[in-house]
Protein backbone atom coordinates (compact mmCIF):
# COMPACT_ATOMS: atom_id res chain seq x y z
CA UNK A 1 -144.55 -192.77 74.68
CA UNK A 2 -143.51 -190.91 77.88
CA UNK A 3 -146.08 -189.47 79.53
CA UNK A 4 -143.92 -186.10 79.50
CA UNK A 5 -144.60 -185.71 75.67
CA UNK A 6 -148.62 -185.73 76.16
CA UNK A 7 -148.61 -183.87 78.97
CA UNK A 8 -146.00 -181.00 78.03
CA UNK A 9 -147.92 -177.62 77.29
CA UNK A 10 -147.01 -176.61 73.80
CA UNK A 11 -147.42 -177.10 70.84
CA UNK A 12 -144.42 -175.56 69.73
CA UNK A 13 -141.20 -177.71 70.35
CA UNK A 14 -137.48 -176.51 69.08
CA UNK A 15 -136.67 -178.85 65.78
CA UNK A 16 -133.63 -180.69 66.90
CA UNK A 17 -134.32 -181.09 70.87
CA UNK A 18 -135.76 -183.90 72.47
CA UNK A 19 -138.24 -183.91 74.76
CA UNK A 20 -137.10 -186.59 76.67
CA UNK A 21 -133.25 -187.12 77.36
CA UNK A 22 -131.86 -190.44 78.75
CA UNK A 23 -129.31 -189.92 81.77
CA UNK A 24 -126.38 -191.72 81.39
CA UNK A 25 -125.69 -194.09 84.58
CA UNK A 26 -122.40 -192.54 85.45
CA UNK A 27 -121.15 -190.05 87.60
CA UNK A 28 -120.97 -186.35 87.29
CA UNK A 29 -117.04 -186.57 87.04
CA UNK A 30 -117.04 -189.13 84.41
CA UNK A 31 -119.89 -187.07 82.18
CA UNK A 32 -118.03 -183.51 83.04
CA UNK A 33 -114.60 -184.02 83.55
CA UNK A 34 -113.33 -187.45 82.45
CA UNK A 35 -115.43 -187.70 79.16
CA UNK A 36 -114.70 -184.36 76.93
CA UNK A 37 -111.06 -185.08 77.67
CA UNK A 38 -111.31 -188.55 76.32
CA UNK A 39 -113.46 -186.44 72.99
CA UNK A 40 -110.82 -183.56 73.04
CA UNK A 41 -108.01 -183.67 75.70
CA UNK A 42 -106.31 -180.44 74.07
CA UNK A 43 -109.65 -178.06 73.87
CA UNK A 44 -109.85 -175.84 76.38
CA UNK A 45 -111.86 -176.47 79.12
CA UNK A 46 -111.76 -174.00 81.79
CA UNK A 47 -110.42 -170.33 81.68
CA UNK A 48 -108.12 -168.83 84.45
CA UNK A 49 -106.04 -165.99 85.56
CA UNK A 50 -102.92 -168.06 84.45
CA UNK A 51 -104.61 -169.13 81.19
CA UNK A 52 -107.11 -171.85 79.75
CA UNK A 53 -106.69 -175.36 80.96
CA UNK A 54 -107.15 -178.15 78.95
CA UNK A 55 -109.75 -181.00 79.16
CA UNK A 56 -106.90 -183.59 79.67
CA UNK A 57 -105.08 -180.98 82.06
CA UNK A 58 -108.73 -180.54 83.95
CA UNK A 59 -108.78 -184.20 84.62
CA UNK A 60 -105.56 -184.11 86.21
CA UNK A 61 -106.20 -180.82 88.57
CA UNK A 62 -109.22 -182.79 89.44
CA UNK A 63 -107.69 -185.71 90.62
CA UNK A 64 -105.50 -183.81 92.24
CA UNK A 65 -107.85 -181.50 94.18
CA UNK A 66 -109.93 -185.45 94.92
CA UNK A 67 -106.79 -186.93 96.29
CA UNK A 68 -106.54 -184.18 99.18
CA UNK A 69 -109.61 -184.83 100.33
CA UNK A 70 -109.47 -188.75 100.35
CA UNK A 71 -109.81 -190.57 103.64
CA UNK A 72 -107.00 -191.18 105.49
CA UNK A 73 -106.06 -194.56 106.03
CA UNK A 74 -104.54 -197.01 103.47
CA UNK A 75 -107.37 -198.76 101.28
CA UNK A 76 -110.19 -196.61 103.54
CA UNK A 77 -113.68 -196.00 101.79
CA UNK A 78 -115.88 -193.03 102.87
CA UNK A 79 -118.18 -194.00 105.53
CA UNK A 80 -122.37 -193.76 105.73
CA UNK A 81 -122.88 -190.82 103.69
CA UNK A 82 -124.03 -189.02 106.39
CA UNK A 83 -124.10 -185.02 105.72
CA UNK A 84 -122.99 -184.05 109.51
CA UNK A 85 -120.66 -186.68 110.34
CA UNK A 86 -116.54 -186.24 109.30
CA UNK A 87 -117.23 -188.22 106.30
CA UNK A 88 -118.57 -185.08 104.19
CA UNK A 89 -116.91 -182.88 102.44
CA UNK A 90 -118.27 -179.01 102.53
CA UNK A 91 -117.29 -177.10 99.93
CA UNK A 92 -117.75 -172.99 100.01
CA UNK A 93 -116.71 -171.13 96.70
CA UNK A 94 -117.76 -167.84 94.97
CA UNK A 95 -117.83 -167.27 91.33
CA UNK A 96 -114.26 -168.19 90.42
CA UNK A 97 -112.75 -170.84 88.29
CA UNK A 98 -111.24 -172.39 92.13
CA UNK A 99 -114.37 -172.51 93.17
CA UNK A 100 -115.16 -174.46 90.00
CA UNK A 101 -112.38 -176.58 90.60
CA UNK A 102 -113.07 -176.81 94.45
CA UNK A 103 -116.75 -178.43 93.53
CA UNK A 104 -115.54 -180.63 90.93
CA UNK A 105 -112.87 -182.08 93.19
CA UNK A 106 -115.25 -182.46 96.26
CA UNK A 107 -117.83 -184.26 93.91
CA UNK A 108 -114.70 -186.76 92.38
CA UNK A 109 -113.54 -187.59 95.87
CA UNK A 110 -116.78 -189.51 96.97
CA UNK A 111 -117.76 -188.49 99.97
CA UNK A 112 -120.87 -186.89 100.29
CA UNK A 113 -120.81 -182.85 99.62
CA UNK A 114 -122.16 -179.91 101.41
CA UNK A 115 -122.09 -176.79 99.06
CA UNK A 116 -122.47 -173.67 100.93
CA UNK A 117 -122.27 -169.88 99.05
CA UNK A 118 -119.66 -167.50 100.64
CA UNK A 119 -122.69 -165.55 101.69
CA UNK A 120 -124.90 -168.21 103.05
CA UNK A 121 -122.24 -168.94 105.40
CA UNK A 122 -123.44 -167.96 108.89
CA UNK A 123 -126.92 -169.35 108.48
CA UNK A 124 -125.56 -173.12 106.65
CA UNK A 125 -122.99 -173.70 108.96
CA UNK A 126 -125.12 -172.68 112.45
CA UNK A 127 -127.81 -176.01 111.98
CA UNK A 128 -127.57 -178.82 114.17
CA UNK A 129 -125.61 -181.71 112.92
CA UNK A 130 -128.25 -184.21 112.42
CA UNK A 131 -128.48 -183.72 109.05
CA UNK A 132 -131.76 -181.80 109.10
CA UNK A 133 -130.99 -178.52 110.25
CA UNK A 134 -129.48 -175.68 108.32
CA UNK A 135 -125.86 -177.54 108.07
CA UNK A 136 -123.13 -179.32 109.36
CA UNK A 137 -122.25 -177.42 112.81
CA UNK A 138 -118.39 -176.94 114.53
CA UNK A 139 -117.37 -179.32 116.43
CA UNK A 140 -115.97 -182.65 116.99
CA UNK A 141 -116.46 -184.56 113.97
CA UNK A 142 -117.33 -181.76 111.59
CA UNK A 143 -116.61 -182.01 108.03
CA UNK A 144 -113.36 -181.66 106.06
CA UNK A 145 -114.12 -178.12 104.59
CA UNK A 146 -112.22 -176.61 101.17
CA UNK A 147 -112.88 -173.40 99.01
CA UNK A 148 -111.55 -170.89 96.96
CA UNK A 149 -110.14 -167.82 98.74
CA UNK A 150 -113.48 -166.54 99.66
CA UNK A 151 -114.94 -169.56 100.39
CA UNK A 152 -111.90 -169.90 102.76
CA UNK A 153 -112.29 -166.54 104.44
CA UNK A 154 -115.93 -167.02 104.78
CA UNK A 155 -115.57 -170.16 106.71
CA UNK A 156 -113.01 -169.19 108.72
CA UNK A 157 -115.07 -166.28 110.02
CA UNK A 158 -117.25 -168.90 111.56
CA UNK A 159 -114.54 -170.43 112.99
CA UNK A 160 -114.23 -173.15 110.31
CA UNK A 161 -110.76 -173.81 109.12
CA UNK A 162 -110.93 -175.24 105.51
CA UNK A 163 -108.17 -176.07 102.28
CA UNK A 164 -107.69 -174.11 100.14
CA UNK A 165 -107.65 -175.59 96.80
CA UNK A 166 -104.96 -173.33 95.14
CA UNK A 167 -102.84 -174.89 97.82
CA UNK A 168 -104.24 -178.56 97.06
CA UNK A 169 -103.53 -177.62 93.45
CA UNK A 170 -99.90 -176.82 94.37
CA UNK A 171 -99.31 -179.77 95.94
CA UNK A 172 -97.59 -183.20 94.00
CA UNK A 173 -99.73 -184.58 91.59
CA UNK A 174 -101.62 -188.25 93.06
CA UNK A 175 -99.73 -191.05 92.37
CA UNK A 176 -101.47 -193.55 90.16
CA UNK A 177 -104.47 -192.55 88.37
CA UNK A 178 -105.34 -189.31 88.06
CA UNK A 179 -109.19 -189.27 89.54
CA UNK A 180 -110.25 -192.17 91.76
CA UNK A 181 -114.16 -191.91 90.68
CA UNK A 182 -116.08 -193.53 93.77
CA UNK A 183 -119.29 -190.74 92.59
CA UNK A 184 -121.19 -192.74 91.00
CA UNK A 185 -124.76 -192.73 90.12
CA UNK A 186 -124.55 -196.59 88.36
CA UNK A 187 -127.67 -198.79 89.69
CA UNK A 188 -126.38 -200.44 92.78
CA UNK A 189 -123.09 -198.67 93.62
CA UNK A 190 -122.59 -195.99 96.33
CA UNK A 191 -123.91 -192.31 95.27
CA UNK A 192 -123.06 -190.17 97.50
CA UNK A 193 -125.75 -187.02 98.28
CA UNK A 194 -124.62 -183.56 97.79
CA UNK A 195 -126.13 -180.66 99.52
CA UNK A 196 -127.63 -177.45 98.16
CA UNK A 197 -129.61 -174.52 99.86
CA UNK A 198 -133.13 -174.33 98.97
CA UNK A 199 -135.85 -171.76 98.87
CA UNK A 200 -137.13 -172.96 102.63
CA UNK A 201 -133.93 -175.35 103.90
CA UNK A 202 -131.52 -177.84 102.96
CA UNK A 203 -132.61 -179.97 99.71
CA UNK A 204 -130.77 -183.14 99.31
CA UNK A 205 -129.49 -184.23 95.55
CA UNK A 206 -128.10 -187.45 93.96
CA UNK A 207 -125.18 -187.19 91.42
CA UNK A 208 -128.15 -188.34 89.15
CA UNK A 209 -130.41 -185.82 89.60
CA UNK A 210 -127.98 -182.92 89.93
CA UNK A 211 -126.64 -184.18 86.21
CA UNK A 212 -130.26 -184.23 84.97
CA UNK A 213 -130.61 -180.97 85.33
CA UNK A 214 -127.43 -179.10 83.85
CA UNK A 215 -128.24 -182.07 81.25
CA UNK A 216 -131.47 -181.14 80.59
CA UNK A 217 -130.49 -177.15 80.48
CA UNK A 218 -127.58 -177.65 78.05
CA UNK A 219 -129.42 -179.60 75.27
CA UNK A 220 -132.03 -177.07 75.67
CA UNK A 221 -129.74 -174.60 74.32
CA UNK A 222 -126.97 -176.56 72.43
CA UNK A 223 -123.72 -174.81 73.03
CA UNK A 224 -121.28 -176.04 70.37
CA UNK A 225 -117.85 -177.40 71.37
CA UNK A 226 -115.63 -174.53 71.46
CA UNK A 227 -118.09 -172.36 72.17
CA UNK A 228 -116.89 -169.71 75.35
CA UNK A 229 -119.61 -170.26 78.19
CA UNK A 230 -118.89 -167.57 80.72
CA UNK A 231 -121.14 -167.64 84.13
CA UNK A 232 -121.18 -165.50 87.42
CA UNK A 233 -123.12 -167.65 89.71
CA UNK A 234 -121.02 -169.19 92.46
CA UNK A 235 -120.90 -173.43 91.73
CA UNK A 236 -122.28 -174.18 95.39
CA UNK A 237 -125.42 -172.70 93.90
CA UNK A 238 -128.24 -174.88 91.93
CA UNK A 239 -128.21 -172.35 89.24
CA UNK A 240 -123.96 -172.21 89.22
CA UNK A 241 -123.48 -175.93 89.19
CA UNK A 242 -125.87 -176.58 86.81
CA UNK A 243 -124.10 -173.76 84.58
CA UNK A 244 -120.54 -175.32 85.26
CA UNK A 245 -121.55 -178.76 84.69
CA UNK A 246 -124.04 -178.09 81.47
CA UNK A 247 -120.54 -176.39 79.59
CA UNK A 248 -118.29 -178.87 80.51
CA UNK A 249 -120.36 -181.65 79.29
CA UNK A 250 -121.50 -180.00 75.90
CA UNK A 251 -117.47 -179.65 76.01
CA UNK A 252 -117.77 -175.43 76.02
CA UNK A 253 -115.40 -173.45 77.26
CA UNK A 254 -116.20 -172.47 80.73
CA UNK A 255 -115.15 -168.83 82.06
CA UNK A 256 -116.48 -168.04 85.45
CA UNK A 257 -116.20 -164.51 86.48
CA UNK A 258 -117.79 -162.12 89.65
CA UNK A 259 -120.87 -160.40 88.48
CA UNK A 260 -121.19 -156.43 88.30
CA UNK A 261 -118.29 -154.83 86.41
CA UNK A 262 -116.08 -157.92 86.40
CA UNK A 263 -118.91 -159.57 84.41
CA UNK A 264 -119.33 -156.52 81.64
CA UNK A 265 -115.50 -156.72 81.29
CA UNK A 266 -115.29 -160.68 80.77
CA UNK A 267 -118.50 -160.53 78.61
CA UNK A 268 -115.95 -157.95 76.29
CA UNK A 269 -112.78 -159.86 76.51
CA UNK A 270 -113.84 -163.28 76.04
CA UNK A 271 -117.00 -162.67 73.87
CA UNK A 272 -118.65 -166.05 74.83
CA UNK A 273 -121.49 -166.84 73.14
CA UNK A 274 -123.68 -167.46 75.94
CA UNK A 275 -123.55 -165.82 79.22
CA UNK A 276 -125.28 -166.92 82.73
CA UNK A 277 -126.33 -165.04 85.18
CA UNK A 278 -129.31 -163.57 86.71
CA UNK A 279 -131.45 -161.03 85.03
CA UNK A 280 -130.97 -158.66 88.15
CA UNK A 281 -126.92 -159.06 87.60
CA UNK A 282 -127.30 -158.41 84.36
CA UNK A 283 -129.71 -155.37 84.32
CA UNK A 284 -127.09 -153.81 86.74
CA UNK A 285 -124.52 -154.31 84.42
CA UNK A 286 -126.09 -153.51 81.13
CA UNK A 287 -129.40 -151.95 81.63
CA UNK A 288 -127.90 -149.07 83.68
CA UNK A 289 -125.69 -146.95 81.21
CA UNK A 290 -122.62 -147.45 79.38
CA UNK A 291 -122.13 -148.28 76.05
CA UNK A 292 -125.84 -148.75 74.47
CA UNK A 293 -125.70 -151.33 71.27
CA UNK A 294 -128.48 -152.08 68.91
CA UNK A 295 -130.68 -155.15 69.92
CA UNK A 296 -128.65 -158.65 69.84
CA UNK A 297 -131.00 -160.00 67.02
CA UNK A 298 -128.94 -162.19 65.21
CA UNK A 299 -125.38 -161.71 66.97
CA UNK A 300 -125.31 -165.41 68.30
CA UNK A 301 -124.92 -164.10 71.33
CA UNK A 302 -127.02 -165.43 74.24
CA UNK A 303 -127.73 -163.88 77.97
CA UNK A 304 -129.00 -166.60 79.80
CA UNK A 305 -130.85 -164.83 82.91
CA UNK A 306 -132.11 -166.70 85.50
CA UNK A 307 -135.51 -165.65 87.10
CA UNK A 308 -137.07 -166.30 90.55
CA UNK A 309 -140.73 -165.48 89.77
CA UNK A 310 -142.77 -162.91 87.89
CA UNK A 311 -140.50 -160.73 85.96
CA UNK A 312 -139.92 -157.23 84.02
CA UNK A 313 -139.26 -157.76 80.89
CA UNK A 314 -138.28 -154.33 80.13
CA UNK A 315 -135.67 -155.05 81.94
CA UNK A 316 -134.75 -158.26 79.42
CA UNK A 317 -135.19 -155.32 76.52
CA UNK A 318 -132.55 -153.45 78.66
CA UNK A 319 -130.22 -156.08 78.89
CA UNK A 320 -130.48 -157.08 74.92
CA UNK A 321 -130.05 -153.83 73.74
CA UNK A 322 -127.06 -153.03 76.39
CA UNK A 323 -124.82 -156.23 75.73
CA UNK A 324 -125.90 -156.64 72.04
CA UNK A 325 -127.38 -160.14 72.76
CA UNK A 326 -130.28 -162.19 72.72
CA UNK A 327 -132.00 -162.36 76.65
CA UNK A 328 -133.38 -165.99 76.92
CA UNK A 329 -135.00 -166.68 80.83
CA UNK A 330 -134.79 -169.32 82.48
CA UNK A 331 -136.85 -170.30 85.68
CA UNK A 332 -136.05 -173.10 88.28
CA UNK A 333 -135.08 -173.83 91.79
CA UNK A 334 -132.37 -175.87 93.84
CA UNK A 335 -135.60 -178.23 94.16
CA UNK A 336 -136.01 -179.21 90.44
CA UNK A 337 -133.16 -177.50 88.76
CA UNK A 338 -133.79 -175.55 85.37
CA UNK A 339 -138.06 -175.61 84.64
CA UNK A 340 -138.27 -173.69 82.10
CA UNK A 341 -136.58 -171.68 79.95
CA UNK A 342 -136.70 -169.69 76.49
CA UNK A 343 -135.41 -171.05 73.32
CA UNK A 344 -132.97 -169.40 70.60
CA UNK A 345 -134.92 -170.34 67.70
CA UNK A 346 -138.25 -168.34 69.26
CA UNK A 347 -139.36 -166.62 72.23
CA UNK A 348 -141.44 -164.13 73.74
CA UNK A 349 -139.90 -161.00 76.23
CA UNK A 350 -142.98 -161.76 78.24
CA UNK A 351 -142.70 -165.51 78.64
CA UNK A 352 -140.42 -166.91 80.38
CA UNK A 353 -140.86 -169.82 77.77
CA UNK A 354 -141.84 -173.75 78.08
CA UNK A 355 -140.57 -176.62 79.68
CA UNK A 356 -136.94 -178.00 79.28
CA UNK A 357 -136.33 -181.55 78.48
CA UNK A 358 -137.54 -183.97 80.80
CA UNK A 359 -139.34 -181.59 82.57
CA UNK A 360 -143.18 -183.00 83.70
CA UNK A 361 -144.78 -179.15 83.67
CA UNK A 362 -148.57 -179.94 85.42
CA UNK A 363 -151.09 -177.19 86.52
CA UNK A 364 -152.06 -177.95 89.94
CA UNK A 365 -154.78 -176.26 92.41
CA UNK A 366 -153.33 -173.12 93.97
CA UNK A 367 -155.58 -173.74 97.43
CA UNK A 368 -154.66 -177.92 97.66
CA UNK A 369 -151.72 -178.57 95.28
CA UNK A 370 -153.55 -181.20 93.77
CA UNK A 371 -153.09 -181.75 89.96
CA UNK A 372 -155.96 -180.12 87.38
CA UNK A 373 -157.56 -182.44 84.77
CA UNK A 374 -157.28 -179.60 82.48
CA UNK A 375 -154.71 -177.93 79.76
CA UNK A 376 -152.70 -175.46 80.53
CA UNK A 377 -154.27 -173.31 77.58
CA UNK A 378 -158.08 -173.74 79.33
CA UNK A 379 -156.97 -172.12 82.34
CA UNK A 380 -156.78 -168.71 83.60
CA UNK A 381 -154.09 -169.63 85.69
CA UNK A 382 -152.77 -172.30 87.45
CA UNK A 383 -150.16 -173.25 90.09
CA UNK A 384 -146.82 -175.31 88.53
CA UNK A 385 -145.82 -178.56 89.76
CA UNK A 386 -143.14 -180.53 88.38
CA UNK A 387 -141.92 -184.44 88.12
CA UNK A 388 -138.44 -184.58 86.42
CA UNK A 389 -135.32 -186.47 86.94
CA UNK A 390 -133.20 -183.92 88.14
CA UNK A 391 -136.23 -183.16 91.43
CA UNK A 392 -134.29 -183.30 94.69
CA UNK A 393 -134.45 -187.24 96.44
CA UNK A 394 -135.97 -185.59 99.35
CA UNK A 395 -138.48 -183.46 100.59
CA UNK A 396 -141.70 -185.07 98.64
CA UNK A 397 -144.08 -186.42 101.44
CA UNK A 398 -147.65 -185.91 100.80
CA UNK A 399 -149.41 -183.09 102.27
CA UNK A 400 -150.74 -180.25 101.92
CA UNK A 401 -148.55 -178.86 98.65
CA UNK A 402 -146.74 -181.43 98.67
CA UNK A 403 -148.75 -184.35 96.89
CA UNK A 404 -147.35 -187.87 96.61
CA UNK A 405 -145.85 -189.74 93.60
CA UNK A 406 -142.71 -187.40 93.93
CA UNK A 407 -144.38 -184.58 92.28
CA UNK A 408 -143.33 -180.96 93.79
CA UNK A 409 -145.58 -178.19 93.44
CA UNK A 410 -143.35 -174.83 93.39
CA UNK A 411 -145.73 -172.01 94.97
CA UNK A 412 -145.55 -170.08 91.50
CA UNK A 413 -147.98 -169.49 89.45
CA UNK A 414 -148.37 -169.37 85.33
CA UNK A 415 -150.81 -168.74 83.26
CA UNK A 416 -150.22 -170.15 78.86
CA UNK A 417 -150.83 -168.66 75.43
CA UNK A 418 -152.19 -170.68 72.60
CA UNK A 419 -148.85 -171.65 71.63
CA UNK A 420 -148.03 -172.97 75.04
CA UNK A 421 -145.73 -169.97 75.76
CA UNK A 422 -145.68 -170.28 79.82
CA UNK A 423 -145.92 -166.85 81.65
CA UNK A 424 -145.19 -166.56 85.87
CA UNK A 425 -147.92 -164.41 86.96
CA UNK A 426 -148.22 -162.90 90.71
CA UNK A 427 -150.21 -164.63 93.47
């Protein structure tokens, strides 16, 4: 047995999810893209302005997007992976389906990927270039940038010129086949690294750990193929891509909308049955007025906020009882992806639940970081540290709160019920 399933802490467990989830040795396009088109080429995949695309049509617009940013040069292969040199790709979206499509395509072409927010700009792009400062700077030799429209503007206001994919996507289609899938995570074969923003710098992922985590988050919850998954975190985020890349594997729907009104109005036209964003985004656009419904108990509808650290959850009551919907939490970082997160079947407005699948949950000493010989339940409170699949490949050395044997301790402290029930408590 894995030592994941001694050492989770809870008793309780959803019936029907496992604990520990094998991740396919393939890359992110093949699990996302190329696979629920093979399953279902005519469901629809993504929603846009100009209407749903399919999952066979998706393929195809990825390709496409991956063929404008291949090198140039007949028969040429991307280069050393390097983050800073011209090899990368940096990709700079907000919460739109392009930005979607901008990702996807950056991750198919396989090069390695830098994904910036339109509003973390200014501070990604000023680093040095030696791949351990905030980002790739201008220069000679910078990377080939794309985006959606705002990702576009964003750049160029730091003097970045970048594609923009609505123009890739206008373009003739690639000749031959339609995605040329170099990002791979297979043993032994190139996997390129891609990029996120983390809580103190730059955290570096593999195609196999970023697809353990949206993985992980998606069997949690189980959307059903068909299913409308509408999200208003940008994809260059942890929390976005993982969103994106969770519904288009479980073969949902995926609408992708800005947060604020834009969100309340999607939430009403498309009536997906889950909905992720964070619990501040939603409390401004439920919790604030408007239309009050009775509590989402049994709508099968789902809010899926993300949370940061110790939480109101009055503020979860607000949300429920505004958008007619149940409020499940979910806690993690660009470090580990999704941690934990409440469950359909039960949860508590105080807890922001127990550990997703995969997900090594292990009290540690709030002074040293070192792990506790002790349960979760025997302790008044602890600090959480975390060994999953989907942790970062960088960023582990031992030291002080930052132990060795690729376990990383978060800064955040829980404390447990009896039944396991996790709750993040102040410092």
């Amino acid at each position: 047995m894995p030592k994941t399933i001694a050492t989770t802490p809870s008793w309780y467990w959803p019936d029907g999810v496992p604990r520990v989830l094998g991740i396919p040795p393939v890359s992110i396009t093949e699990a996302t893209v190329i696979r629920p088109a093979v399953l279902g080429p005519d469901r629809p995949a993504l929603l846009r302005e100009t209407g749903s695309v399919g999952a066979a049509e998706l393929v195809g617009m990825v390709g496409t997007v991956a063929a404008g940013l291949a090198p140039e040069g007949p028969g040429s292969e991307p280069g050393d992976g390097r983050e800073d040199g011209p090899d990368a790709v940096v990709a700079c979206a907000g919460s739109s389906s392009g930005g979607v499509l901008a990702v996807l395509g950056a991750l198919a072409s396989g090069r390695p990927v830098v994904l910036v927010p339109p509003g973390d700009v200014g501070s990604a792009m000023a680093g040095s270039a030696d791949g351990k400062g905030g980002g790739p700077g201008p220069g000679p030799g910078r990377p080939l940038a794309l985006g959606d429209a705002e990702g576009v503007v964003a750049l160029a206001g730091v003097g970045i010129p970048a594609l923009d994919v609505e123009s890739l996507l206008a373009g003739p289609p690639p000749a031959g086949a339609p995605i040329t899938d170099r990002g791979t995570a297979a043993g032994g074969l190139r996997a390129p690294s891609v990029r996120l923003a983390g809580r103190s710098g730059p955290v570096r992922h593999s195609p196999r750990s970023l697809l353990a985590g949206a993985l992980a988050m998606a069997t949690f919850v189980a959307p059903g193929p068909g299913e409308t998954w509408l999200t208003t975190s940008s994809p260059c985020t942890w929390d976005g891509l993982c969103s994106a890349l969770g519904a288009l594997w479980a073969g949902a729907t995926l609408a992708v909308t800005r947060p604020g009104d834009a969100m309340v109005e999607a939430f009403e036209r498309h009536q997906p049955t889950w909905t992720w964003t964070s619990l501040a985004l939603a409390a401004d656009g439920w919790a604030g007025g408007g239309r009050k419904r009775r509590r989402g108990a049994g709508t099968g509808r789902f809010v899926l906020a993300t949370v940061d650290g110790p939480f109101d959850p009055d503020e979860c009551r607000g949300v429920g009882s505004g958008a007619g919907a149940e409020v499940l939490t979910v806690f993690g970082m660009a470090e580990t992806g999704p941690m934990l997160a409440a469950h359909p079947s039960w949860h508590i407005d105080e807890s922001v639940g127990i550990p997703v699948p995969n997900m090594h949950v292990v009290p540690a000493d709030p002074d040293t970081g070192e792990p506790v010989d002790a349960m979760w339940e025997l302790l008044d409170r602890a600090m959480l540290s975390v060994w999953s699949p989907s942790l970062a490949v960088d960023g582990f050395d031992p030291g002080p709160g930052r132990p060795a044997g690729r376990r990383f301790v978060t800064g955040v402290l829980a404390a447990s019920d009896p039944n396991g029930m996790l709750y993040l408590v102040d410092e």
